[in-house]
Protein backbone atom coordinates (compact mmCIF):
# COMPACT_ATOMS: atom_id res chain seq x y z
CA UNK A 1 90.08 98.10 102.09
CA UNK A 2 86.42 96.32 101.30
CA UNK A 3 84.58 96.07 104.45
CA UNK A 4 83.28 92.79 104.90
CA UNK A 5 79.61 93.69 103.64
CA UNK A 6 81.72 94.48 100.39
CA UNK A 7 82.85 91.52 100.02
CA UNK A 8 79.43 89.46 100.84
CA UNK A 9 77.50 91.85 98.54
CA UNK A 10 80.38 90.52 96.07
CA UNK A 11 80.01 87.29 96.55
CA UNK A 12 83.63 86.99 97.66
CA UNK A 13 82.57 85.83 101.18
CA UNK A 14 78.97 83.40 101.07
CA UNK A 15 75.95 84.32 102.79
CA UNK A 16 72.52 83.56 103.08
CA UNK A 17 70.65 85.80 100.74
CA UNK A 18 67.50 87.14 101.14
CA UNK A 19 67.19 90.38 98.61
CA UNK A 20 69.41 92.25 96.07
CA UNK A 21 68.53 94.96 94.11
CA UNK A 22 70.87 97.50 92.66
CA UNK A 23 71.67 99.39 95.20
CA UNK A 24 70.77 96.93 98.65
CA UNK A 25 71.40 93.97 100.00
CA UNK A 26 70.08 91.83 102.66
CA UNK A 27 71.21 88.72 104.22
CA UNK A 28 70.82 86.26 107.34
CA UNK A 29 73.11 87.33 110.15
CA UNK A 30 75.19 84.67 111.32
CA UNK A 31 74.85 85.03 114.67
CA UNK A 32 71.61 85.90 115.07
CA UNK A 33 69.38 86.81 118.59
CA UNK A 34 66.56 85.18 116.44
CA UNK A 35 65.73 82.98 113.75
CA UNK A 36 65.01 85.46 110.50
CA UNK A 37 67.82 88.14 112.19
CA UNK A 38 68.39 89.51 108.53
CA UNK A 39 71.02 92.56 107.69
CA UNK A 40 69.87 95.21 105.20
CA UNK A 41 72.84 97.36 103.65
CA UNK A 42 73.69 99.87 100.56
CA UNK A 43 76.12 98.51 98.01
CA UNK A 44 77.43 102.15 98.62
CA UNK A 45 80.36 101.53 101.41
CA UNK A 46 79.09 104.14 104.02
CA UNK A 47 80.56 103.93 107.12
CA UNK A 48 77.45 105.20 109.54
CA UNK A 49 73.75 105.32 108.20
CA UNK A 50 73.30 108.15 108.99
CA UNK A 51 75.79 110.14 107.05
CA UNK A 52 73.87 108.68 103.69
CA UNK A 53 72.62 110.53 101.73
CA UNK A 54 68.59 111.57 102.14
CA UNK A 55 67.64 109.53 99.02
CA UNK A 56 69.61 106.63 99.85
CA UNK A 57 68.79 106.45 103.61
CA UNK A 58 65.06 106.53 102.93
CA UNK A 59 65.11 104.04 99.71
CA UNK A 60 66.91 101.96 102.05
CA UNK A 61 64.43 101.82 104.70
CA UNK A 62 61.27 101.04 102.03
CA UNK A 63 63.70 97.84 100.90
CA UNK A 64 63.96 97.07 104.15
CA UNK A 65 60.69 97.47 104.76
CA UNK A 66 59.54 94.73 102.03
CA UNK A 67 62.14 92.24 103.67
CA UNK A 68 60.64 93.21 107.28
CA UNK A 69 56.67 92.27 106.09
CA UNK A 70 57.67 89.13 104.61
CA UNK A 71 59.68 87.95 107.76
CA UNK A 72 56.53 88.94 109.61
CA UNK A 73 54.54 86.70 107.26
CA UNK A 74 56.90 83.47 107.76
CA UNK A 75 58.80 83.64 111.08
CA UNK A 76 56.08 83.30 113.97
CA UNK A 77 56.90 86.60 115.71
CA UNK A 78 54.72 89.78 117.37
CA UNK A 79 56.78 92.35 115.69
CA UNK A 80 60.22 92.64 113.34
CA UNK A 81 62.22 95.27 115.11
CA UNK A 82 64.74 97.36 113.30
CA UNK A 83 67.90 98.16 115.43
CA UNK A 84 70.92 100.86 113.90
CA UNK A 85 73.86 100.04 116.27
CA UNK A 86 76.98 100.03 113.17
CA UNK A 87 79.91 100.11 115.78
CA UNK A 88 80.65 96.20 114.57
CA UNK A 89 81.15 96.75 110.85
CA UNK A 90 82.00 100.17 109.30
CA UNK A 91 79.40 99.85 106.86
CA UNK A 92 76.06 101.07 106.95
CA UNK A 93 73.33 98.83 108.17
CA UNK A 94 70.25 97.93 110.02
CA UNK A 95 69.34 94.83 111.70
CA UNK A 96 65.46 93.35 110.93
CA UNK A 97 64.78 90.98 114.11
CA UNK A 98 61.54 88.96 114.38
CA UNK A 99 60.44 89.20 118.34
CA UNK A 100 57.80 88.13 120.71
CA UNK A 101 59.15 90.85 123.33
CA UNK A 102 61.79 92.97 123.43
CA UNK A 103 64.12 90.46 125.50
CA UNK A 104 64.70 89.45 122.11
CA UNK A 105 67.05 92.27 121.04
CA UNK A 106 69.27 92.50 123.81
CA UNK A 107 72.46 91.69 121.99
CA UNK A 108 74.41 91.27 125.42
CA UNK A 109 72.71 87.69 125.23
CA UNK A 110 73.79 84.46 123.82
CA UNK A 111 73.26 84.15 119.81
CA UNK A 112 71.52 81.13 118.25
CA UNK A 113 73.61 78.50 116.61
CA UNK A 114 72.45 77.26 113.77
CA UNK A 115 73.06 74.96 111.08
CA UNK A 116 74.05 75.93 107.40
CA UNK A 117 70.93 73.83 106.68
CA UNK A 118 69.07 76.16 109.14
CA UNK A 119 70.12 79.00 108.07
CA UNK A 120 69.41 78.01 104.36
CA UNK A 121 66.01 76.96 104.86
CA UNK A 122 65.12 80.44 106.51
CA UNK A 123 66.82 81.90 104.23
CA UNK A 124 64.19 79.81 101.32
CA UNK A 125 61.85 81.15 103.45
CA UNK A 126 62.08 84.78 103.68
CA UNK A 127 63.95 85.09 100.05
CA UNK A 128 62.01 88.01 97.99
């Protein structure tokens, strides 16, 4: 059974693109600590990331990397942190989160609601 990263990458459930290539993809998280909180996986349905592949892993990370400078460049934020937790979704992922300290990645805390207009317009914002 598709994971539900699948079926965004798909297009089968919506989200709020940021990046594609051929082998990534990176969206807005819907329930995100911050605004920008974006979610970089493989196409490849891995379960944990660190069981891909060398190549893969480290391609990965320079895609994610790209996503993580232009975040720095339009969300106001100190740093983007990138946190590997992967116990929510069996699919390989990281999560890009724009912070002013590191308060801001505690994910025991409340998540941001926003609108689908907010989330679009960060979205516009960030898109590569």
């Amino acid at each position: 059974m598709a994971t539900i990263f699948t079926r965004i990458i798909k297009g089968e459930i919506p989200s709020y693109k940021v990046a594609e290539d051929e082998h990534y993809y990176a969206f807005l998280d819907i329930n995100p600590l911050t605004p920008g909180h974006t979610l970089v996986v493989p196409k490849q349905e891995v379960d944990y990331l660190f069981d891909l592949d060398d190549r893969t892993l480290a391609e990965m990370m320079i895609f994610a990397k790209k996503i993580a400078r232009k975040i720095g460049e339009k969300i106001a934020c100190k740093r983007v942190a990138v946190v590997v937790l992967g116990m929510e979704v069996p699919h390989a992922h990281i999560h890009l989160i724009p912070i002013n300290s590191e308060k801001d990645v505690d994910f025991h805390r409340e998540k941001l609601k926003l609108t689908p207009e907010e989330f679009q317009k960060i979205a516009d914002l960030i898109q590569m």
